[in-house]
C-alpha atoms as a PDB file:
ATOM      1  CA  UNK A   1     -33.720-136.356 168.153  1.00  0.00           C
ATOM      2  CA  UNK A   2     -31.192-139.267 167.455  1.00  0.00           C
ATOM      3  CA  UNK A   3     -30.336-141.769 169.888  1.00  0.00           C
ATOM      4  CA  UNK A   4     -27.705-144.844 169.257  1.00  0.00           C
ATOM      5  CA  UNK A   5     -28.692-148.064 171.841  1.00  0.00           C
ATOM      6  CA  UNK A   6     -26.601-150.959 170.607  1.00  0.00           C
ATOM      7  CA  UNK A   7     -26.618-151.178 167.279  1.00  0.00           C
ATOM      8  CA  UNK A   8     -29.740-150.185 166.883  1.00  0.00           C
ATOM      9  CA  UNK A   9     -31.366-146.183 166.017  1.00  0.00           C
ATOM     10  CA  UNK A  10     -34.025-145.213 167.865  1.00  0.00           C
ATOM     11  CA  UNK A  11     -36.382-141.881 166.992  1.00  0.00           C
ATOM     12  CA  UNK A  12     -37.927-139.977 169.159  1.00  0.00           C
ATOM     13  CA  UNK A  13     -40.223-136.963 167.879  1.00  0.00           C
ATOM     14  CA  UNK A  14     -40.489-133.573 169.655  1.00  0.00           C
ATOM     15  CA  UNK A  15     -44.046-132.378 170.120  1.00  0.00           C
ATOM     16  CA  UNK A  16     -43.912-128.269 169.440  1.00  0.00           C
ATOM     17  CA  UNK A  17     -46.469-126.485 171.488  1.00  0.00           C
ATOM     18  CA  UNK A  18     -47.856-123.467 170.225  1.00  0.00           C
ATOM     19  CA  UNK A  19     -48.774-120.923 173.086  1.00  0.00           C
ATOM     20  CA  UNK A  20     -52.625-119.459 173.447  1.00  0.00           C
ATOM     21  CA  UNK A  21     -53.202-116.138 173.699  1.00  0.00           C
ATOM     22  CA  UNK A  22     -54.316-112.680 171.842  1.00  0.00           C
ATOM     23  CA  UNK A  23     -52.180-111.919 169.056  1.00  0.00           C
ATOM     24  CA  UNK A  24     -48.973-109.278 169.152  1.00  0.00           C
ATOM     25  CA  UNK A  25     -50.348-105.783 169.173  1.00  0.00           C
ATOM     26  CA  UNK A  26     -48.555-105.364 165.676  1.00  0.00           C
ATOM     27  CA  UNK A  27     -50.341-107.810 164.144  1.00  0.00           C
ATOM     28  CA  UNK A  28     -53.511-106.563 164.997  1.00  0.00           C
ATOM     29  CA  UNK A  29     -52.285-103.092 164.343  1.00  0.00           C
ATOM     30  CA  UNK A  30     -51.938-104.574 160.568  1.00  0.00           C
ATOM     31  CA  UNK A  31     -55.306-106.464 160.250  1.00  0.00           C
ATOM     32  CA  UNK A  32     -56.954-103.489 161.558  1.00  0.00           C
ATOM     33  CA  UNK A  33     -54.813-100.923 159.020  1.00  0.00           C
ATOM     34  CA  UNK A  34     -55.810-103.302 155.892  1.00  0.00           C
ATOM     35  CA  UNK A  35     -59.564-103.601 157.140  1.00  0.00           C
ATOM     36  CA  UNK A  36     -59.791-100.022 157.583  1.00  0.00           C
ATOM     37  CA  UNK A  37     -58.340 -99.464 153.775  1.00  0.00           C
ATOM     38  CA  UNK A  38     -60.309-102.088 152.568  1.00  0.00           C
ATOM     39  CA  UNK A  39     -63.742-100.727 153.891  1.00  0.00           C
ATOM     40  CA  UNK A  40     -62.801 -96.783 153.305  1.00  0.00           C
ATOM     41  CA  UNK A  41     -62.635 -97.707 149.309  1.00  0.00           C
ATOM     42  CA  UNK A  42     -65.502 -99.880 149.620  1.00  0.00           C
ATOM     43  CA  UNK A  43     -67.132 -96.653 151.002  1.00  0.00           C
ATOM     44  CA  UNK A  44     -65.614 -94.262 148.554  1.00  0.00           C
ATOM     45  CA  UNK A  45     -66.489 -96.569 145.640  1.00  0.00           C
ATOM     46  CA  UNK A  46     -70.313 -97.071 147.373  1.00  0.00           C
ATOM     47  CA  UNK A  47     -70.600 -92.973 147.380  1.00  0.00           C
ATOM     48  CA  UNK A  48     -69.304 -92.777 143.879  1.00  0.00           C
ATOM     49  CA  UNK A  49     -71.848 -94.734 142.069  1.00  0.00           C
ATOM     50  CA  UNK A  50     -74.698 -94.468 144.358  1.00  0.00           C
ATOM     51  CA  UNK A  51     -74.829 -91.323 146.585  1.00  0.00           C
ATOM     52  CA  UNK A  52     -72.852 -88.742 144.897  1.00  0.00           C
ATOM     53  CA  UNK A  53     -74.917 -88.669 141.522  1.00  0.00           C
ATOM     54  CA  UNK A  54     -78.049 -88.266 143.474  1.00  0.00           C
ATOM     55  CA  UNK A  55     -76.482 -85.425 145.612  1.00  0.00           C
ATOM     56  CA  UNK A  56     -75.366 -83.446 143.204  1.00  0.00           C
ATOM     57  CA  UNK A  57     -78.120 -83.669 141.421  1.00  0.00           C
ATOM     58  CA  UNK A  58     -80.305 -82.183 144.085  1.00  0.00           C
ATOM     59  CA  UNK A  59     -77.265 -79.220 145.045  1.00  0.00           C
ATOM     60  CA  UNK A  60     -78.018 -78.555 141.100  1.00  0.00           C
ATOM     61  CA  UNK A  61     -81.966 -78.222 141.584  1.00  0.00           C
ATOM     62  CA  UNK A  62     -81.293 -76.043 144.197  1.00  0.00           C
ATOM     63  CA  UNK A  63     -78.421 -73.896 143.198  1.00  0.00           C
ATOM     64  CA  UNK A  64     -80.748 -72.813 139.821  1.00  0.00           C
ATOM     65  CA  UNK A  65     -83.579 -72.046 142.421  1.00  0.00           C
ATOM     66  CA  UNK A  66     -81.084 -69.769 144.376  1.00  0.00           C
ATOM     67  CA  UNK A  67     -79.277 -68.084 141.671  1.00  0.00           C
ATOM     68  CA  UNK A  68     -83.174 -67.437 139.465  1.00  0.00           C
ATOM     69  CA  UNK A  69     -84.266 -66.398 142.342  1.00  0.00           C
ATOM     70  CA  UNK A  70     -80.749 -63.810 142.753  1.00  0.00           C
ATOM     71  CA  UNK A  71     -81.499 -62.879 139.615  1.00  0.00           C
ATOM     72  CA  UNK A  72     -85.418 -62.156 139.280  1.00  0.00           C
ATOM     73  CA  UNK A  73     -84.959 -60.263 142.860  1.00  0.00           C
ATOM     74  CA  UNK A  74     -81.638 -58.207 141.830  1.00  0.00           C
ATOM     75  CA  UNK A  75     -83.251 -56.882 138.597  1.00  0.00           C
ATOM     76  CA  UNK A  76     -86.909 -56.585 139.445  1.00  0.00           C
ATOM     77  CA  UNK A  77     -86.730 -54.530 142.527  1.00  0.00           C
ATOM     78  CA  UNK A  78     -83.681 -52.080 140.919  1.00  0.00           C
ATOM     79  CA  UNK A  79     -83.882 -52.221 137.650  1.00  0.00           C
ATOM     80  CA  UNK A  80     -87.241 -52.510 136.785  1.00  0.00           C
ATOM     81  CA  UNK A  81     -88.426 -49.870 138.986  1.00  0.00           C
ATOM     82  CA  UNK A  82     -85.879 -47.388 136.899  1.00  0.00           C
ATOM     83  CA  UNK A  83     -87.359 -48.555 133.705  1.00  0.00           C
ATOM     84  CA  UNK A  84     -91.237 -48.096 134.939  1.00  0.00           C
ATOM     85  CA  UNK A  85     -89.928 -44.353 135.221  1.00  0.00           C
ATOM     86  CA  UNK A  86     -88.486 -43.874 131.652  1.00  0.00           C
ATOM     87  CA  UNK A  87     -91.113 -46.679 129.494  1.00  0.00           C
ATOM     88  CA  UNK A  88     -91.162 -44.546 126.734  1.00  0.00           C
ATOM     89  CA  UNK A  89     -87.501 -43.958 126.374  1.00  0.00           C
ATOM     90  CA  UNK A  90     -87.584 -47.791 125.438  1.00  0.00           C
ATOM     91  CA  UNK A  91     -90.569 -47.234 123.000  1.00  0.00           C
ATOM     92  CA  UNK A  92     -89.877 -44.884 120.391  1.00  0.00           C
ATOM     93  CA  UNK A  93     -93.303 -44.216 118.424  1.00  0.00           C
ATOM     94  CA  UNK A  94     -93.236 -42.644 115.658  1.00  0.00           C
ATOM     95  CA  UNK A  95     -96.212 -40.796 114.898  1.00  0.00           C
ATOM     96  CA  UNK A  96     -98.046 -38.999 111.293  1.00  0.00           C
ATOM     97  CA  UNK A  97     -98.658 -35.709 110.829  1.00  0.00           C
ATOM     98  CA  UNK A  98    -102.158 -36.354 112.804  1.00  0.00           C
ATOM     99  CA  UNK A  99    -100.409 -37.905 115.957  1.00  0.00           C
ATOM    100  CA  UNK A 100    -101.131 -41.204 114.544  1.00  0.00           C
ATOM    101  CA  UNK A 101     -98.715 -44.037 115.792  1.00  0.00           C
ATOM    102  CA  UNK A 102     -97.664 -45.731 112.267  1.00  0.00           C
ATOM    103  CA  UNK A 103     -94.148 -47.277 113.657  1.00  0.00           C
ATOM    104  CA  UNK A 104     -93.070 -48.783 116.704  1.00  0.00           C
ATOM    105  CA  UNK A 105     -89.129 -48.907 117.271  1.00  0.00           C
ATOM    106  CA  UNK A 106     -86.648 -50.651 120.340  1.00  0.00           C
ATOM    107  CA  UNK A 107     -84.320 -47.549 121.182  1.00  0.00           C
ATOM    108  CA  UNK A 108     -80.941 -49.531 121.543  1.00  0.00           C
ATOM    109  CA  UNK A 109     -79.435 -46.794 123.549  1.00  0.00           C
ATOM    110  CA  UNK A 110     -81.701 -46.983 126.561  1.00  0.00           C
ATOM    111  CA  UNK A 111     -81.509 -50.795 125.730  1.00  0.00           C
ATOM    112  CA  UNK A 112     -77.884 -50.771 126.338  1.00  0.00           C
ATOM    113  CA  UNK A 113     -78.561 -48.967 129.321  1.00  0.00           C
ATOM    114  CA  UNK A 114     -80.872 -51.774 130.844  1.00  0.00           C
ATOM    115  CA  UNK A 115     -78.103 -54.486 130.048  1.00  0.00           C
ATOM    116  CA  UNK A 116     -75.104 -52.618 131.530  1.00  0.00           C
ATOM    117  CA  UNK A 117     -77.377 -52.370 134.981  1.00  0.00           C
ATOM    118  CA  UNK A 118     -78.407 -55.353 135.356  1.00  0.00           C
ATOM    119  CA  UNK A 119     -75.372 -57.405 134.181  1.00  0.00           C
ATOM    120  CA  UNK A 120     -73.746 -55.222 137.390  1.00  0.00           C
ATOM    121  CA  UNK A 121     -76.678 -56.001 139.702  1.00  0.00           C
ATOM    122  CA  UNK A 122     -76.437 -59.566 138.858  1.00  0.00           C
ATOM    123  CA  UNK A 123     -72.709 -59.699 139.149  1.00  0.00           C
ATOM    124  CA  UNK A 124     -72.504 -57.950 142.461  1.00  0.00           C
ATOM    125  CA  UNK A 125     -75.467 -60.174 143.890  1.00  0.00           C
ATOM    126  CA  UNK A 126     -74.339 -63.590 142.903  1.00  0.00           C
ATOM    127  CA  UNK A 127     -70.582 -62.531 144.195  1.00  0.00           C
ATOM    128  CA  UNK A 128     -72.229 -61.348 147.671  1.00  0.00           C
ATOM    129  CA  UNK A 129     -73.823 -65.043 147.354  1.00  0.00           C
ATOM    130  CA  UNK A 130     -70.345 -66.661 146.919  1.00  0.00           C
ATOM    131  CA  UNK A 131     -68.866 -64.829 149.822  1.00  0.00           C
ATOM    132  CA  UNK A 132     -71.228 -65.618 152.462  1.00  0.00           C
ATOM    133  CA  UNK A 133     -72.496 -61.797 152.457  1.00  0.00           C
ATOM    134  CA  UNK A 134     -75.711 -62.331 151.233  1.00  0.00           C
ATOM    135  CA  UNK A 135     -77.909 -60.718 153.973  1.00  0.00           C
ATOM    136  CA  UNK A 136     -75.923 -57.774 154.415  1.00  0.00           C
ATOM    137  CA  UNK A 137     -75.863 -56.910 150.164  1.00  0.00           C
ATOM    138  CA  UNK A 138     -79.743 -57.818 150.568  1.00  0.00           C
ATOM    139  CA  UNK A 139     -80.479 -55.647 153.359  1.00  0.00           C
ATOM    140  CA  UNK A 140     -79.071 -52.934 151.518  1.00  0.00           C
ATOM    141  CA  UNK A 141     -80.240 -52.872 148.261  1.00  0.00           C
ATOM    142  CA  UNK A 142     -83.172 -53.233 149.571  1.00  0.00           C
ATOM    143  CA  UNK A 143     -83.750 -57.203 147.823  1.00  0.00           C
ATOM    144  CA  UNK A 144     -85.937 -59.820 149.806  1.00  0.00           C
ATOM    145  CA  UNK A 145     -84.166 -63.395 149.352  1.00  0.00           C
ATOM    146  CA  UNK A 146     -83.850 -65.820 151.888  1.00  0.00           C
ATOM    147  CA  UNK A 147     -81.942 -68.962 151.863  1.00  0.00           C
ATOM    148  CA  UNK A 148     -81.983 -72.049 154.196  1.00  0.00           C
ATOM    149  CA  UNK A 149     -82.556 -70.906 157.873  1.00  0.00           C
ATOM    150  CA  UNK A 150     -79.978 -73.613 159.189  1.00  0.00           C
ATOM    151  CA  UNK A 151     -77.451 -72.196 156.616  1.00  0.00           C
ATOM    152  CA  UNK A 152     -74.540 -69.876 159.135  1.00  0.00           C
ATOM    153  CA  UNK A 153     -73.761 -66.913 157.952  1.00  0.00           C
ATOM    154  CA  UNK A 154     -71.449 -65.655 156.015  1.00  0.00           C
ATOM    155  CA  UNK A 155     -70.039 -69.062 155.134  1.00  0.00           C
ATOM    156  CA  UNK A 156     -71.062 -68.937 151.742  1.00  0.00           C
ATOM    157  CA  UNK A 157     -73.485 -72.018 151.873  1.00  0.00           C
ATOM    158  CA  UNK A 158     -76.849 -71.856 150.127  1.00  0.00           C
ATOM    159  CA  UNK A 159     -78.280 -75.145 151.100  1.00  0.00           C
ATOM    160  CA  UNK A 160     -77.842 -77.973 153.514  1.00  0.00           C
ATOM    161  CA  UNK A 161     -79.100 -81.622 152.038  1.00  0.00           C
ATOM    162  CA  UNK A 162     -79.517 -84.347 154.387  1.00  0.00           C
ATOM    163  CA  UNK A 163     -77.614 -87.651 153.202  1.00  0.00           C
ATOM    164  CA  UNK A 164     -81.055 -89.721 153.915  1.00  0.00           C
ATOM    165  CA  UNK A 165     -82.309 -87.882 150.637  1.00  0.00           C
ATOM    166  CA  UNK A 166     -79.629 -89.678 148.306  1.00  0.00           C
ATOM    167  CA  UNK A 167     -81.515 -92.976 149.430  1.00  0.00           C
ATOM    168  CA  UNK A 168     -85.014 -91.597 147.514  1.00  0.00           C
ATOM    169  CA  UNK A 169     -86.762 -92.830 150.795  1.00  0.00           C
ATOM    170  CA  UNK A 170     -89.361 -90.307 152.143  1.00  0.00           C
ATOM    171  CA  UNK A 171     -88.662 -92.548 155.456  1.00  0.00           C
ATOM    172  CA  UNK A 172     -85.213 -91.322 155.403  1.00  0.00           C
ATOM    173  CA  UNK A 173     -85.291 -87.930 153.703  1.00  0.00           C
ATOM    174  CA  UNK A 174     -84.018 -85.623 156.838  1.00  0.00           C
ATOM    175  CA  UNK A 175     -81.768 -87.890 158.467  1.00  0.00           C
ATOM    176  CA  UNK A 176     -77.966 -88.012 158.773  1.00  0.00           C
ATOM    177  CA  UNK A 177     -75.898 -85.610 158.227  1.00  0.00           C
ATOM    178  CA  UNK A 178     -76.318 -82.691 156.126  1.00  0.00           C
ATOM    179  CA  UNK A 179     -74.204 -81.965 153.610  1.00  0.00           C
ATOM    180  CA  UNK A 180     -73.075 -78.493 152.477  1.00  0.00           C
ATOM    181  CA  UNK A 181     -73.924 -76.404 148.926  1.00  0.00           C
ATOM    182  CA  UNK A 182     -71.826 -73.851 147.644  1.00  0.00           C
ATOM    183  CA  UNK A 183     -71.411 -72.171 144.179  1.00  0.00           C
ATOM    184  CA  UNK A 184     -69.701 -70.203 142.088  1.00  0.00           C
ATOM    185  CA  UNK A 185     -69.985 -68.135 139.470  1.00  0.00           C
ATOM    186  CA  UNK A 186     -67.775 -69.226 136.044  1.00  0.00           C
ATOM    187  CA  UNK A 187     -67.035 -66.525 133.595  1.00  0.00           C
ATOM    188  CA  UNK A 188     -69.139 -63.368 133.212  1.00  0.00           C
ATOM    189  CA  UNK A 189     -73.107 -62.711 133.389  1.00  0.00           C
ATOM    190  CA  UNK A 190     -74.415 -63.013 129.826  1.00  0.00           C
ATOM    191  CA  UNK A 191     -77.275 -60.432 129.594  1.00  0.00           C
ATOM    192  CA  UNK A 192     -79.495 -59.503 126.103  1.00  0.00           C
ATOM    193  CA  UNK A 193     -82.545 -58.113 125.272  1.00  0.00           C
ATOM    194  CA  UNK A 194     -85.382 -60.091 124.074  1.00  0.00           C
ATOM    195  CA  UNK A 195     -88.122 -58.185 121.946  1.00  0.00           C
ATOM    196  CA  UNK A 196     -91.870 -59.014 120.585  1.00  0.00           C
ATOM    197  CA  UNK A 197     -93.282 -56.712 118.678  1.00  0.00           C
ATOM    198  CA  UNK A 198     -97.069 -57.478 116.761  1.00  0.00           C
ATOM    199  CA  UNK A 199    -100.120 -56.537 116.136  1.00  0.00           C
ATOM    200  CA  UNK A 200    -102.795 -57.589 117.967  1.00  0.00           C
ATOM    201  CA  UNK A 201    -106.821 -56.967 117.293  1.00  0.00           C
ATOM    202  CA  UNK A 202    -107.559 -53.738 115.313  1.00  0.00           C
ATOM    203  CA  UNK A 203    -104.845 -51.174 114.979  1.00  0.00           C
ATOM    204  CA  UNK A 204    -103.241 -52.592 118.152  1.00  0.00           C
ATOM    205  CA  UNK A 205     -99.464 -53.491 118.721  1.00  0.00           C
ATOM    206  CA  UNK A 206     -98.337 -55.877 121.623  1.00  0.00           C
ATOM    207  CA  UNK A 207     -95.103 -54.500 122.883  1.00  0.00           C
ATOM    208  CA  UNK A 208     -92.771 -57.230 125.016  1.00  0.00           C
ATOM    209  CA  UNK A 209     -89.414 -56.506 126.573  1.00  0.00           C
ATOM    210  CA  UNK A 210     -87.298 -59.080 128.044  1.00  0.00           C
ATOM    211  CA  UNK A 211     -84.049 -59.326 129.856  1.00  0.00           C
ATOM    212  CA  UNK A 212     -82.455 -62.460 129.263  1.00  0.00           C
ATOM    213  CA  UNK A 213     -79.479 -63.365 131.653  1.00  0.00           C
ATOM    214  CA  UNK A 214     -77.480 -66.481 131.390  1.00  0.00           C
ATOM    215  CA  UNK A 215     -74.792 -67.539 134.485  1.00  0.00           C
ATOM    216  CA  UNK A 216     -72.309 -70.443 134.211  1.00  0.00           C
ATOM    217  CA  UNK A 217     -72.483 -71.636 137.746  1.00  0.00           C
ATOM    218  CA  UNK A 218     -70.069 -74.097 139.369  1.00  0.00           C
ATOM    219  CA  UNK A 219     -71.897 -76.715 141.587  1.00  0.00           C
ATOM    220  CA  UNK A 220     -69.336 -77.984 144.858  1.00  0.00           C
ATOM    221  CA  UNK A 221     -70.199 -80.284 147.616  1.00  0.00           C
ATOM    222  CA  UNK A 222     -67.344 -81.639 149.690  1.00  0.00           C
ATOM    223  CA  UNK A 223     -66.504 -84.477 147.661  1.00  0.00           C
ATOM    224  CA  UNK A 224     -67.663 -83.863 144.393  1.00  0.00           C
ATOM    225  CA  UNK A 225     -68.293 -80.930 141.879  1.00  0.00           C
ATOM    226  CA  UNK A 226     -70.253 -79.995 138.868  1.00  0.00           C
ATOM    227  CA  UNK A 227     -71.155 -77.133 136.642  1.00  0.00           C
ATOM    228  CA  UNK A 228     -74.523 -75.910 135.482  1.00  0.00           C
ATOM    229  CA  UNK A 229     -76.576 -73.134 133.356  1.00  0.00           C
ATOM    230  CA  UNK A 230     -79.022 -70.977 134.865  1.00  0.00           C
ATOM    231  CA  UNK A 231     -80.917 -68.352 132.154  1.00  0.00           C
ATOM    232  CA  UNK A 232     -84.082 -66.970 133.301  1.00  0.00           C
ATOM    233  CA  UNK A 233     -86.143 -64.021 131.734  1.00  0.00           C
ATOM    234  CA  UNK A 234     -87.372 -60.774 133.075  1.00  0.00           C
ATOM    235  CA  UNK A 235     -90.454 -59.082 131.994  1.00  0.00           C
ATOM    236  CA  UNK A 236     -89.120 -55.511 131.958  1.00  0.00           C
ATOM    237  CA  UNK A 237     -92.161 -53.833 129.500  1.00  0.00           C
ATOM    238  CA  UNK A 238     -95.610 -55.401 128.703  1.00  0.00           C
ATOM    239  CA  UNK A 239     -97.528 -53.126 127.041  1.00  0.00           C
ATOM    240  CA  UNK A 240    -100.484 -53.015 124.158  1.00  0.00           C
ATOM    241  CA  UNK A 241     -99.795 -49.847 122.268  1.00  0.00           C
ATOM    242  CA  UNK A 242    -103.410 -48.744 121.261  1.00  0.00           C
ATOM    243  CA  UNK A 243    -104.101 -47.126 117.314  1.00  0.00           C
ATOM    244  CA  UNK A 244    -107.172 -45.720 115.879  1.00  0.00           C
ATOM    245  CA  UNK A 245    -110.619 -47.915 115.173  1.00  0.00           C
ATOM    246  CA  UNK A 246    -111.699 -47.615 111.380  1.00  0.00           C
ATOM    247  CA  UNK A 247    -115.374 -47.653 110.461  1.00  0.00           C
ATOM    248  CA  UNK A 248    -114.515 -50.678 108.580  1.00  0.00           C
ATOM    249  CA  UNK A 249    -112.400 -53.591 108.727  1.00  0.00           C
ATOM    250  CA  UNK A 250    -111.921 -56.449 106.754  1.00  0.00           C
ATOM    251  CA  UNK A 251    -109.172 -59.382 107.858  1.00  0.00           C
ATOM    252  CA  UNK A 252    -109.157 -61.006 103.840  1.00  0.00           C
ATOM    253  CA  UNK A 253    -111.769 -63.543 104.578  1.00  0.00           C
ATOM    254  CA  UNK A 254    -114.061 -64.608 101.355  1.00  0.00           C
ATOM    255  CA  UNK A 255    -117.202 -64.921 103.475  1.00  0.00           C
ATOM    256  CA  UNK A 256    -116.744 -61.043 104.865  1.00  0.00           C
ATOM    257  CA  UNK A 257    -120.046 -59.545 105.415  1.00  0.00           C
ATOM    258  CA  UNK A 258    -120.942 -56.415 103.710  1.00  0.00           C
ATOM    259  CA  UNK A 259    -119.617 -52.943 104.804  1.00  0.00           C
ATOM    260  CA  UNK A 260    -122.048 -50.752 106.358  1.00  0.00           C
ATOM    261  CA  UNK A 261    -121.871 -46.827 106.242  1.00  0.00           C
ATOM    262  CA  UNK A 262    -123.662 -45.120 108.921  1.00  0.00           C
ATOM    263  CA  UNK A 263    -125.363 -41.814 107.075  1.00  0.00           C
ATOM    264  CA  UNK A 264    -124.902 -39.549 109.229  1.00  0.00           C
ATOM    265  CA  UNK A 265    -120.645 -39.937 108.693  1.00  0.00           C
ATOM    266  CA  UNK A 266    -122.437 -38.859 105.087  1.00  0.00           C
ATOM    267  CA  UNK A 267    -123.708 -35.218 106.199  1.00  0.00           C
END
């Protein structure tokens, strides 16, 4: 502010006081809005690098656990029980004109068989997994497999983790909240047969039958997702496949002892 007194100019400065109090609503509205962003990508970022890797992880341990488990439990109480029935339709000796077993074959049409059944057992099971329906398909089919007891049912979840176990602390292991594992199946089952056939001791033959299933299984947790291989193999025939005892044997060593005939064999 100017003033004129005679000639002279004389200033005079206007003190501006600021009024106390909180702060407009808006612009706490904003601080809080920025903080809130701020913090939720600090979070996000935090479960990226640190919690989500460990998580998964352990939804991956246990998905293979459920889906071998599927798998040994579909085949071995259906299919293996069918195949105890009909052992020697897998076997095909062939036998001299003494009834003598001199060959040992796989027959690939009973083989086939085996493979079409339990890729559909496997199927159907892991599907009745994915849609929550797991007790009722296991009930009847008459399979035993129990997941988590806290898991609901028929929601499809296999496995609650508590978020204390992506700290590695046995202090914190079961607390917080528990996070929920599903999984899917990615393609179809891969089934085969897997065969050992040889001799063992004196005129014996070790006979072993496999079935060899391989899943591509899709890991998801509610923020993240992976995907995973489970193969496991089922003993389906174990059997030594006895032949006759000569008098004498000899394996090729040098130091071989020498044969003894008993005389009465010469009467």
């Amino acid at each position: 502010m100017l003033e004129r007194r005679e000639g002279s100019c004389l200033f005079r400065t206007r003190r501006r006081f600021f009024r106390k109090g909180p702060l407009p609503f808006r612009y706490v509205f904003i601080i809080s809005f920025i903080l809130f962003i701020f913090m939720t990508v600090q979070g996000l970022w935090i479960v990226e690098k640190g919690i989500k890797p460990t998580l998964i992880e352990i939804a991956r341990t246990e998905t293979n656990r459920i889906a071998t488990l599927a798998i040994n439990q579909a085949i071995n109480q259906k299919i293996v029980e069918e195949v105890d029935n009909y052992q020697e339709t897998l076997i095909t000796e062939v036998k001299d004109d003494q009834g003598k077993v001199v060959l040992v074959q796989i027959n690939q049409r009973a083989v086939s068989q085996v493979l079409a059944q339990s890729t559909d057992k496997v199927q159907k099971f892991l599907k009745s997994i994915e849609d929550g329906k797991i007790d009722y398909w296991a009930e009847q089919n008459g399979v035993d497999l129990k997941v988590d007891e806290d898991t609901p049912v028929n929601t499809g979840i296999i496995h609650y983790i508590p978020i204390g176990q992506a700290f590695n602390n046995t202090l914190l292991a079961n607390f917080g909240p528990k996070v929920p594992v599903r999984f899917t199946a990615i393609g179809e089952v891969k089934s085969d047969i897997k065969h050992k056939i040889e001799p063992v001791g004196i005129n014996n033959i070790w006979v072993d039958i496999r079935v060899h299933i391989e899943v591509n299984v899709k890991i998801v947790i509610p923020f993240a997702s992976d995907s995973d291989v489970v193969t496991t193999d089922i003993p389906v025939i174990a059997t030594i496949i006895k032949g006759d005892v000569p008098n004498f044997y000899n394996s090729g060593g040098d130091d071989a002892p020498n044969p003894s005939i008993d005389m009465k064999d010469m009467q």
